[in-house]
N, C-alpha and C. Protein backbone atom coordinates (compact mmCIF):
# COMPACT_ATOMS: atom_id res chain seq x y z
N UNK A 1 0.85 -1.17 0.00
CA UNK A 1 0.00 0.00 0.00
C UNK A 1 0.89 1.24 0.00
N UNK A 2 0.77 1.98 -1.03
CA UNK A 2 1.68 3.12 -1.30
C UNK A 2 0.53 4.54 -1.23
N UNK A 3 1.15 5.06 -0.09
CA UNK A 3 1.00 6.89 -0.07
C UNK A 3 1.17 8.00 -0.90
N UNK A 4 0.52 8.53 -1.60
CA UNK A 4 0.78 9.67 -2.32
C UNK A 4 0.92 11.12 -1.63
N UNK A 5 2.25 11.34 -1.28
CA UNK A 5 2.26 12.37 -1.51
C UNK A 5 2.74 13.76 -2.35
N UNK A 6 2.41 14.52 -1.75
CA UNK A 6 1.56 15.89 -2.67
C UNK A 6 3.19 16.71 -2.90
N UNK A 7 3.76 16.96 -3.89
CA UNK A 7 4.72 17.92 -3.12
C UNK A 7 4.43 19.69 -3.05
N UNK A 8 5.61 20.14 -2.13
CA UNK A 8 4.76 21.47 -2.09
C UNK A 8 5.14 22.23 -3.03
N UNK A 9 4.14 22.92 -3.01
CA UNK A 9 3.85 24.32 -4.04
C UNK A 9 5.68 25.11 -4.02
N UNK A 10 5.34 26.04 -4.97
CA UNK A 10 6.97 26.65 -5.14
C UNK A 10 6.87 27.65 -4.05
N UNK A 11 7.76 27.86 -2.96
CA UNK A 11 7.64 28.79 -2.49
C UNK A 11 7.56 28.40 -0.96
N UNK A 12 6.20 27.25 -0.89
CA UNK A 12 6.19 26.82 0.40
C UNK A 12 7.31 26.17 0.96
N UNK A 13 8.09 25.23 0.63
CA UNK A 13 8.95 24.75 1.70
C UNK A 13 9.80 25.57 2.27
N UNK A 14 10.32 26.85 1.56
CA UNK A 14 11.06 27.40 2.12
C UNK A 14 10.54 28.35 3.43
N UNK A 15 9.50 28.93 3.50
CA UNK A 15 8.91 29.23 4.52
C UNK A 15 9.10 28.81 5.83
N UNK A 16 8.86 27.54 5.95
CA UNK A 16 8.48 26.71 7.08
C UNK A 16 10.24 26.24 8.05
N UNK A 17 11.15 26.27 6.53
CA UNK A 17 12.81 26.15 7.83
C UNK A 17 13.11 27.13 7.78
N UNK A 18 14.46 26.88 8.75
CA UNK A 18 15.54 28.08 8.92
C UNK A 18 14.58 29.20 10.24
N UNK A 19 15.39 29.78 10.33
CA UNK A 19 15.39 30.72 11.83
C UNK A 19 14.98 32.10 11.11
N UNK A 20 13.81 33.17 11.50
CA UNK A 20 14.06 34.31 11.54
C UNK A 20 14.67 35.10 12.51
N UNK A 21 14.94 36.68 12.52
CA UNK A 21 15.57 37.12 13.29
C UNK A 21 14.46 36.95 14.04
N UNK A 22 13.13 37.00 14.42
CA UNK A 22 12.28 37.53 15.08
C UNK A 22 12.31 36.45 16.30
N UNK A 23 12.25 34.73 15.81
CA UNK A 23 12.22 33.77 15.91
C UNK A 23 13.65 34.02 17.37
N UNK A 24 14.80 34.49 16.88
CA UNK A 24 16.35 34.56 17.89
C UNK A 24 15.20 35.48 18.75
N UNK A 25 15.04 36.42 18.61
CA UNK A 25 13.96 37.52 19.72
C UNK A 25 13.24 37.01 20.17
N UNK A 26 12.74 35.99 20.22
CA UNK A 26 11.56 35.61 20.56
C UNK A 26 12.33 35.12 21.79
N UNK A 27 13.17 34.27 21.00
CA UNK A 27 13.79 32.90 21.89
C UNK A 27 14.80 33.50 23.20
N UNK A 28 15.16 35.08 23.20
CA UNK A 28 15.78 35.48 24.21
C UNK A 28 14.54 35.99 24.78
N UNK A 29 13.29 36.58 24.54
CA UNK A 29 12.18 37.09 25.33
C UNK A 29 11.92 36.02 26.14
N UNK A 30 12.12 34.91 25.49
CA UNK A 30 11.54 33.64 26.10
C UNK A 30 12.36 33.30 27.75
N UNK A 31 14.00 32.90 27.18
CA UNK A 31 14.90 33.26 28.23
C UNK A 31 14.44 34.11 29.49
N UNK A 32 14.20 35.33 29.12
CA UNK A 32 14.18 36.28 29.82
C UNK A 32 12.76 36.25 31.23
N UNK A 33 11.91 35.68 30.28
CA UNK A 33 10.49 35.58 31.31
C UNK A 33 10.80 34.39 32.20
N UNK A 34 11.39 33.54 31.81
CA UNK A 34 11.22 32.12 32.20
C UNK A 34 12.66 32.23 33.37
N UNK A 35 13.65 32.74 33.31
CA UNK A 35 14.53 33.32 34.46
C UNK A 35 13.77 34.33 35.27
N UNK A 36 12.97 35.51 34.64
CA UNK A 36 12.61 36.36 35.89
C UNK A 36 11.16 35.03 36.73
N UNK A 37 11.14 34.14 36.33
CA UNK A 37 9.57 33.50 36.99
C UNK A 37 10.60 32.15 38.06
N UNK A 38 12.03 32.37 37.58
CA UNK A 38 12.21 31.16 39.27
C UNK A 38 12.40 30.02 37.96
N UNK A 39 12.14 29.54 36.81
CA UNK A 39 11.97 28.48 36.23
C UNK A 39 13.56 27.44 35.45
N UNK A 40 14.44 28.20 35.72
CA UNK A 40 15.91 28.12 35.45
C UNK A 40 16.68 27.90 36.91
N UNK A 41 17.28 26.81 37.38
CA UNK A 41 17.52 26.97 38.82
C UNK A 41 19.75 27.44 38.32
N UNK A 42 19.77 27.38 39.85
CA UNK A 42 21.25 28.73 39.59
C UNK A 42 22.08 27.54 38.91
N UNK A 43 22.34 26.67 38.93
CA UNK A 43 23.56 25.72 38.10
C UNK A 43 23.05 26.19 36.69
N UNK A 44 22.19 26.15 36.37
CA UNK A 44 21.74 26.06 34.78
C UNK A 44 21.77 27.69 34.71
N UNK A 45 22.02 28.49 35.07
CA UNK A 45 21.92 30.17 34.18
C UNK A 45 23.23 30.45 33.76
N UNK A 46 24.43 29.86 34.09
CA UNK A 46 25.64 30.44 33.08
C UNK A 46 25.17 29.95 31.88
N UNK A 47 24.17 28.39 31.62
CA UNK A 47 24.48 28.06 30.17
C UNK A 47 23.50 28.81 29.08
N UNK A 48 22.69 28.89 30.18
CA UNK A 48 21.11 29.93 29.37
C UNK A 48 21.51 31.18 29.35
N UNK A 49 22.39 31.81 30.52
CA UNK A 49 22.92 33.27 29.96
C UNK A 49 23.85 33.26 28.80
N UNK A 50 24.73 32.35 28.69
CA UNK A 50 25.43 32.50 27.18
C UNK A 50 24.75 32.92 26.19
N UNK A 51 24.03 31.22 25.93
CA UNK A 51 23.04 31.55 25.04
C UNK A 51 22.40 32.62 24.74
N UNK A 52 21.83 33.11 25.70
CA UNK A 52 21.09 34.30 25.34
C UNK A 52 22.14 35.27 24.87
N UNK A 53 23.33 35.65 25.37
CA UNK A 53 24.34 36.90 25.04
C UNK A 53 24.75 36.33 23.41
N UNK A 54 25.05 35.16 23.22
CA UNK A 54 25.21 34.38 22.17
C UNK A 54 23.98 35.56 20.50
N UNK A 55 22.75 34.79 21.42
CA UNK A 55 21.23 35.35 20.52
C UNK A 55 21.68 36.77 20.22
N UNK A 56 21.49 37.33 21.27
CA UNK A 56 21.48 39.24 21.45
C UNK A 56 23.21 38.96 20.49
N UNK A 57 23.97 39.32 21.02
CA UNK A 57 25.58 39.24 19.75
C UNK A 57 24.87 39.08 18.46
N UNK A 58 24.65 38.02 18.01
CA UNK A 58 24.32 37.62 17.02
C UNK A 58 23.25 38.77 16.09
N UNK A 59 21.82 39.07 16.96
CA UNK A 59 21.00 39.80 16.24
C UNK A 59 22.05 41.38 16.32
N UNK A 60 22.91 41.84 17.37
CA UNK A 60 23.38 43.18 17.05
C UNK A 60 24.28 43.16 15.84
N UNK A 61 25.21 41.86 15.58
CA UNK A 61 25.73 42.11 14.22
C UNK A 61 24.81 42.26 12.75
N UNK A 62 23.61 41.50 13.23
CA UNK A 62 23.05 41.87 12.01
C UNK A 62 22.46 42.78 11.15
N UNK A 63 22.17 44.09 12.56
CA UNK A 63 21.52 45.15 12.80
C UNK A 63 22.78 46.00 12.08
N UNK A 64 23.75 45.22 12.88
CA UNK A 64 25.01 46.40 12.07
C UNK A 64 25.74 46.35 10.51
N UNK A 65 24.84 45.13 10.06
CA UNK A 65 25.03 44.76 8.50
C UNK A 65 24.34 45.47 7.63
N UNK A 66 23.25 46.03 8.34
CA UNK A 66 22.11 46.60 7.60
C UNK A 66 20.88 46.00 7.68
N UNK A 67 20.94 44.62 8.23
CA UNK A 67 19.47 43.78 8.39
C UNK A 67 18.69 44.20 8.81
N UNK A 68 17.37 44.01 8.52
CA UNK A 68 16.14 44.42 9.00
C UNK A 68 15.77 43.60 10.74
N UNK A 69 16.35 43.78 12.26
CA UNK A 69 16.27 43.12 12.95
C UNK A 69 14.85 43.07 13.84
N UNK A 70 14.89 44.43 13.66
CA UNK A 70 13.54 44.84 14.51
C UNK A 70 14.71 45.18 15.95
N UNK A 71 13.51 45.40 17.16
CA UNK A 71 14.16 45.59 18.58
C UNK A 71 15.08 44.29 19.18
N UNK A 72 16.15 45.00 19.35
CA UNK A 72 17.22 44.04 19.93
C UNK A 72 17.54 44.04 21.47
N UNK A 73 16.37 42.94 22.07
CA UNK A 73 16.40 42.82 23.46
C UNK A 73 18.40 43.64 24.08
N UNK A 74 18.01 44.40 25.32
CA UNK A 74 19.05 44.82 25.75
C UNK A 74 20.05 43.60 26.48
N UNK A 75 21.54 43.91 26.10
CA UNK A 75 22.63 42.51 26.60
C UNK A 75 22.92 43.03 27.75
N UNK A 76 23.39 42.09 28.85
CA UNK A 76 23.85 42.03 30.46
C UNK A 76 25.08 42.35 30.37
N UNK A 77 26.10 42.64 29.36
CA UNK A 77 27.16 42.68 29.26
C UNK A 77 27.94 44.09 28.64
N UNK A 78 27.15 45.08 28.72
CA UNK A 78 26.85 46.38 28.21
C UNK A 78 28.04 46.90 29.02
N UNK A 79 29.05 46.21 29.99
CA UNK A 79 29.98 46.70 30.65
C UNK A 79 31.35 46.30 29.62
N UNK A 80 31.22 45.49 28.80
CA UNK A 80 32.47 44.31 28.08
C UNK A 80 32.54 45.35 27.12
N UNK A 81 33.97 44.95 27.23
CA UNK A 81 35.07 45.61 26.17
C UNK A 81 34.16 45.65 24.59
N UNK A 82 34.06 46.61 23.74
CA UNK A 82 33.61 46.90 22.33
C UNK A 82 34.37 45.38 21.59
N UNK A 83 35.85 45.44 21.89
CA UNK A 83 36.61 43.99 21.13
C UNK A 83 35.63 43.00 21.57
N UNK A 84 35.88 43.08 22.20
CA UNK A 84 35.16 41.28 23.03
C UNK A 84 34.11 41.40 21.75
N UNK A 85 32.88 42.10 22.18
CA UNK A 85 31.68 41.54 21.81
C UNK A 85 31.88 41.77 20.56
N UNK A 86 32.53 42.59 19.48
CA UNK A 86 32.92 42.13 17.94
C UNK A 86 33.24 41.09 17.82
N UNK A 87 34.07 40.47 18.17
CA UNK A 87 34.89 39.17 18.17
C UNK A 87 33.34 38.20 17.93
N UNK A 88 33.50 38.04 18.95
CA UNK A 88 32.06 37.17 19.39
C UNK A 88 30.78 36.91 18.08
N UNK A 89 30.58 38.91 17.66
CA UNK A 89 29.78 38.67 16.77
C UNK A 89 30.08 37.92 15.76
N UNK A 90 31.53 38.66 15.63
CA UNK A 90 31.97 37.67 13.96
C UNK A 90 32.06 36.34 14.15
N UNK A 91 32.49 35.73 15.16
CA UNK A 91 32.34 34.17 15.48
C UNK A 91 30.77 33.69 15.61
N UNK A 92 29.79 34.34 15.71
CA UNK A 92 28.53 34.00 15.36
C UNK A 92 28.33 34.09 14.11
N UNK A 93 28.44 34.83 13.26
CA UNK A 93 28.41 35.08 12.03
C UNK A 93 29.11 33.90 11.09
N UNK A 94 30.64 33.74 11.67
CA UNK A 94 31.46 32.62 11.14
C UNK A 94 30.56 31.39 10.89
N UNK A 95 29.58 31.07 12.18
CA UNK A 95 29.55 29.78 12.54
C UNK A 95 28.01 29.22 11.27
N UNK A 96 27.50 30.11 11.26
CA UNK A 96 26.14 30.22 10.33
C UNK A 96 27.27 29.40 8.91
């Protein structure tokens, strides 16, 4: 017994993968509620704070490419050296 399926229309598959920027925003808003509610206990927030500085890096280089990012949740790290967090971006950038 064989299944037919349909394939998709031109246009649709691409829709549905890959990450928008909005999607990285979302996913640090997400971070962000779910640490201020108690739901992250203290061993686990260096790896979820990366991440998140990781997200935020990432969407500020893109902002600084010219991309359309929208609002770029504010980073915890607004004290770190200008090098540092270039570095960082371009190593996010690299890694794509």
């Amino acid at each position: 017994m064989s299944e037919e399926v349909n394939a998709p229309e031109a246009g649709q598959e691409e829709a549905g993968q890959g990450l928008s920027y909005g999607d990285i925003t979302a996913a640090v808003q997400i971070i962000d509620v779910v640490c201020g509610r108690g739901a992250i206990q203290g061993d686990e927030l260096i790896q979820v704070g990366t991440i998140r500085e990781r997200f935020v890096a990432f969407l500020n280089y893109a902002k600084s490419q010219g991309e359309e990012v929208g609002d770029v949740p504010p980073s915890s790290l607004s004290g770190v050296n200008e090098e540092e967090s270039t570095e960082e971006e371009a190593s996010a950038e690299a890694a794509e």
